[in-house]
C-alpha atoms as a PDB file:
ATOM      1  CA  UNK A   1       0.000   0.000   0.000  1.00  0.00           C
ATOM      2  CA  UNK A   2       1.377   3.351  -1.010  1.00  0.00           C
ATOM      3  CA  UNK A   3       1.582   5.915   2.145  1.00  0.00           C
ATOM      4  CA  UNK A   4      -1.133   8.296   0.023  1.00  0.00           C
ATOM      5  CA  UNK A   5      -3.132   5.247   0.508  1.00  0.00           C
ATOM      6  CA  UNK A   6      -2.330   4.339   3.953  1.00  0.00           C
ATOM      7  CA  UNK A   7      -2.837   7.856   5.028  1.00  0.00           C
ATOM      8  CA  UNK A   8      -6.151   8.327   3.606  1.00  0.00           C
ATOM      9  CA  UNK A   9      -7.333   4.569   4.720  1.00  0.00           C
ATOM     10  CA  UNK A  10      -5.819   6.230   8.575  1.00  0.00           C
ATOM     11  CA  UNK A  11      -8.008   9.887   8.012  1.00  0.00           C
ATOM     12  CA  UNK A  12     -11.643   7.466   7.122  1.00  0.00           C
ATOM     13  CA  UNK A  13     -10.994   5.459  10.057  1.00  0.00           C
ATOM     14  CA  UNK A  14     -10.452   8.662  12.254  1.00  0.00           C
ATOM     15  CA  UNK A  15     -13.722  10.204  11.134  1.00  0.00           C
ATOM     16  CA  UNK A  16     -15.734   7.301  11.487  1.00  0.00           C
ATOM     17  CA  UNK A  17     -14.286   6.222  14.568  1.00  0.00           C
ATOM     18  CA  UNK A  18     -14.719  10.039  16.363  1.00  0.00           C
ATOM     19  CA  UNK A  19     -18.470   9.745  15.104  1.00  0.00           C
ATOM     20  CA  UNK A  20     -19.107   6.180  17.242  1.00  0.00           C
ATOM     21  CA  UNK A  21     -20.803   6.301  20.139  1.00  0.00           C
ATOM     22  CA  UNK A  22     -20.205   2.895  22.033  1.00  0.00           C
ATOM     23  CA  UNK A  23     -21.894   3.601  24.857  1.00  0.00           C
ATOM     24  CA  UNK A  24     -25.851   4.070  25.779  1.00  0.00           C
ATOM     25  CA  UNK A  25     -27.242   4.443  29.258  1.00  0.00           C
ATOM     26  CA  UNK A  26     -30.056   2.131  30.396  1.00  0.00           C
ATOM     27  CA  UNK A  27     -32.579   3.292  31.081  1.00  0.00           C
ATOM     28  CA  UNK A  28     -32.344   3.442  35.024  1.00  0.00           C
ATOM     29  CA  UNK A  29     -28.817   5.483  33.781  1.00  0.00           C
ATOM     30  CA  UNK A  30     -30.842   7.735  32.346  1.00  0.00           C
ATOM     31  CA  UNK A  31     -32.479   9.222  35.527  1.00  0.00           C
ATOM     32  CA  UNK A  32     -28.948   9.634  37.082  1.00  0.00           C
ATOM     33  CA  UNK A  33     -27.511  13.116  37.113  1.00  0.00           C
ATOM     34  CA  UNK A  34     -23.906  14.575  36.314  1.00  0.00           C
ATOM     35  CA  UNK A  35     -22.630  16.967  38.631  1.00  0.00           C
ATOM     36  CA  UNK A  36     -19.933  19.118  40.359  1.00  0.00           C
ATOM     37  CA  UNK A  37     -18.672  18.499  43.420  1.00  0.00           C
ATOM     38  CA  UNK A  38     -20.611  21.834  44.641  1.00  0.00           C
ATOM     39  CA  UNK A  39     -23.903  20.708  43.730  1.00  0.00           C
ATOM     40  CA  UNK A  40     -24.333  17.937  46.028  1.00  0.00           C
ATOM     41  CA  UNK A  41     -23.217  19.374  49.643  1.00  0.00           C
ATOM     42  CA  UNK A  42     -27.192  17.854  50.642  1.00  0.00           C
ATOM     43  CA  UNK A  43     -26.455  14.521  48.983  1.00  0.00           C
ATOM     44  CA  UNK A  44     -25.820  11.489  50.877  1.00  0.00           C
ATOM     45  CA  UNK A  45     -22.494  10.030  49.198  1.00  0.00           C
ATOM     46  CA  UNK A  46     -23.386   5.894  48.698  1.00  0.00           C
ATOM     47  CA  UNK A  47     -20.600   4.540  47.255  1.00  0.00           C
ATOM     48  CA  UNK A  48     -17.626   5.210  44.119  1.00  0.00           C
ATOM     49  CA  UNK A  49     -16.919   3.647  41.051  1.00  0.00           C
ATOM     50  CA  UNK A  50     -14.274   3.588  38.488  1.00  0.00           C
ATOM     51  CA  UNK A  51     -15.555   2.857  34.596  1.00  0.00           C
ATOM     52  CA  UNK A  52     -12.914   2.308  31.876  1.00  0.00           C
ATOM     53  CA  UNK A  53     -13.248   2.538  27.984  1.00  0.00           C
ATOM     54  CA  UNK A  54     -10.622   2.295  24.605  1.00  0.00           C
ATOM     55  CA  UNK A  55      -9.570   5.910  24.452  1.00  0.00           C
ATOM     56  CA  UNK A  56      -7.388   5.005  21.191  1.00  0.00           C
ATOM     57  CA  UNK A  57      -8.452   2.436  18.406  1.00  0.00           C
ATOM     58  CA  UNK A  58      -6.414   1.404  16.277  1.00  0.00           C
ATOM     59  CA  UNK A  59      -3.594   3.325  17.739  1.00  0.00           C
ATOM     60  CA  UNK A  60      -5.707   6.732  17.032  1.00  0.00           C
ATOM     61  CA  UNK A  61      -7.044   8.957  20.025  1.00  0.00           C
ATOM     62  CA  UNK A  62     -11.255   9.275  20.367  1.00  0.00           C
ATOM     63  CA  UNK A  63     -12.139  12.403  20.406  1.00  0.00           C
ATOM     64  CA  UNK A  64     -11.531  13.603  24.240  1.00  0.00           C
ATOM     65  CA  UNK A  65     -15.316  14.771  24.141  1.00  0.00           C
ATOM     66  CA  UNK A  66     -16.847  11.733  23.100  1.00  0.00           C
ATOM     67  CA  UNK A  67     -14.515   9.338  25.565  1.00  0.00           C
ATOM     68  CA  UNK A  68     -15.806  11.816  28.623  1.00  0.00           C
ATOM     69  CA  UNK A  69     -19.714  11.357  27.377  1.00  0.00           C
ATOM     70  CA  UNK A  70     -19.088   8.129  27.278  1.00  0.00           C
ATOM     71  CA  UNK A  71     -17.351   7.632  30.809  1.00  0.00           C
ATOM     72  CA  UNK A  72     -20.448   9.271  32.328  1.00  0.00           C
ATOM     73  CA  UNK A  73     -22.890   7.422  30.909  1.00  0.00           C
ATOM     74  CA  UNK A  74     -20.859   4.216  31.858  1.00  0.00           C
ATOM     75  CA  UNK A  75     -20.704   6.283  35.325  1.00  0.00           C
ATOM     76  CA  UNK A  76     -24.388   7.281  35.163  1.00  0.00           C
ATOM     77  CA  UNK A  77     -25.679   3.156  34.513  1.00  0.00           C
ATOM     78  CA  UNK A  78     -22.910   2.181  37.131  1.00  0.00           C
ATOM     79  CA  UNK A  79     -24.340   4.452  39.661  1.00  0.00           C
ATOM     80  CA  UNK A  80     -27.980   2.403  39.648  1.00  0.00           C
ATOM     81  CA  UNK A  81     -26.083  -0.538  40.652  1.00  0.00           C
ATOM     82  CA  UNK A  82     -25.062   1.537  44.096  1.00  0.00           C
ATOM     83  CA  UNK A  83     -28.805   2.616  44.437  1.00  0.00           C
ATOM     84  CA  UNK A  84     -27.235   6.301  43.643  1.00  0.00           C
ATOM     85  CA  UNK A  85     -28.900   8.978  41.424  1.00  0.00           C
ATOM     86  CA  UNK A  86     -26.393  11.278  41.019  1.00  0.00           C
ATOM     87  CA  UNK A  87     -22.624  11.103  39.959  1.00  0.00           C
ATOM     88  CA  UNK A  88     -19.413  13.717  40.393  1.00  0.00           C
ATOM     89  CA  UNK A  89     -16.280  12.919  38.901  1.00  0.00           C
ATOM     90  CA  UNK A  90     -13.741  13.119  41.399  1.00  0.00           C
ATOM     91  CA  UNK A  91     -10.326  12.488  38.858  1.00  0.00           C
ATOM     92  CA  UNK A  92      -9.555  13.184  35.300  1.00  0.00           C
ATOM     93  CA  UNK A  93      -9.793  10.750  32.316  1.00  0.00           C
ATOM     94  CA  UNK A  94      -6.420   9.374  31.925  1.00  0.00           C
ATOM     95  CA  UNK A  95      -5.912   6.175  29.258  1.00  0.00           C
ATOM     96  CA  UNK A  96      -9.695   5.738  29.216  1.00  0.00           C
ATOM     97  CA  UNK A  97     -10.515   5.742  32.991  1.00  0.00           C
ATOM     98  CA  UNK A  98     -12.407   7.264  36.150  1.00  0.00           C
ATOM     99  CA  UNK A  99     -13.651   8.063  38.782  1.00  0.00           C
ATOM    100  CA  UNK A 100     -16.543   9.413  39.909  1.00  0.00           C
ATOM    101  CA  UNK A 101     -18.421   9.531  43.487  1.00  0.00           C
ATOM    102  CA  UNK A 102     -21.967   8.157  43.567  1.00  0.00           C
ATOM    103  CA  UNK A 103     -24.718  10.046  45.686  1.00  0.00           C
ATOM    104  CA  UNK A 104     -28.451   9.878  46.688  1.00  0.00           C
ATOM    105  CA  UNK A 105     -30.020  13.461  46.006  1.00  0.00           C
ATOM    106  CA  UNK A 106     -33.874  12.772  46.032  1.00  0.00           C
ATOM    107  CA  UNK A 107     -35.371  10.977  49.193  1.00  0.00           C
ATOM    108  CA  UNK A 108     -37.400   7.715  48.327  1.00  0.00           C
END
């Protein structure tokens, strides 16, 4: 394969690949809310979890914006598991993962 060739076969893959979404919430996820750590000082915290996705495919970065939509909606359906309905993210994304605190906001 000539490197024209290779390069355009690389740029395809990169725009189709930054236009996937991988991810979809349940629906339980959702109900559950992303927020700062400010916005939940009346929250009861219930628990933490840590969710992990391919930031690179193929050797080529995801767009940063999709791989953090993605981390909170694997955040957000993680969250139901801890009976929480709300989710701050307490680290940055690095290589695909993080984490995020799970609260209860609304009283059942």
């Amino acid at each position: 394969m000539t490197l024209i060739r290779q390069t355009g076969v690389a740029i395809v893959a990169a725009v189709v690949l930054s236009a996937c979404t991988w991810v979809e919430p349940t629906p339980q996820g959702e109900k559950v809310r992303v927020l700062a750590a400010e916005e939940v000082t009346k929250c009861t915290k219930v628990g933490q979890t840590t969710v992990s996705l391919l930031a690179k495919v193929i050797g080529i970065e995801r767009n940063p914006h999709k791989v953090q939509d993605e981390l909170n909606t694997l955040a957000r359906n993680s969250a139901v598991e801890l009976d929480g309905d709300t989710v701050v993210p307490v680290s940055a994304v690095e290589d695909g993962k993080q984490t995020f605190d799970v609260y209860r906001c609304v009283p059942r």
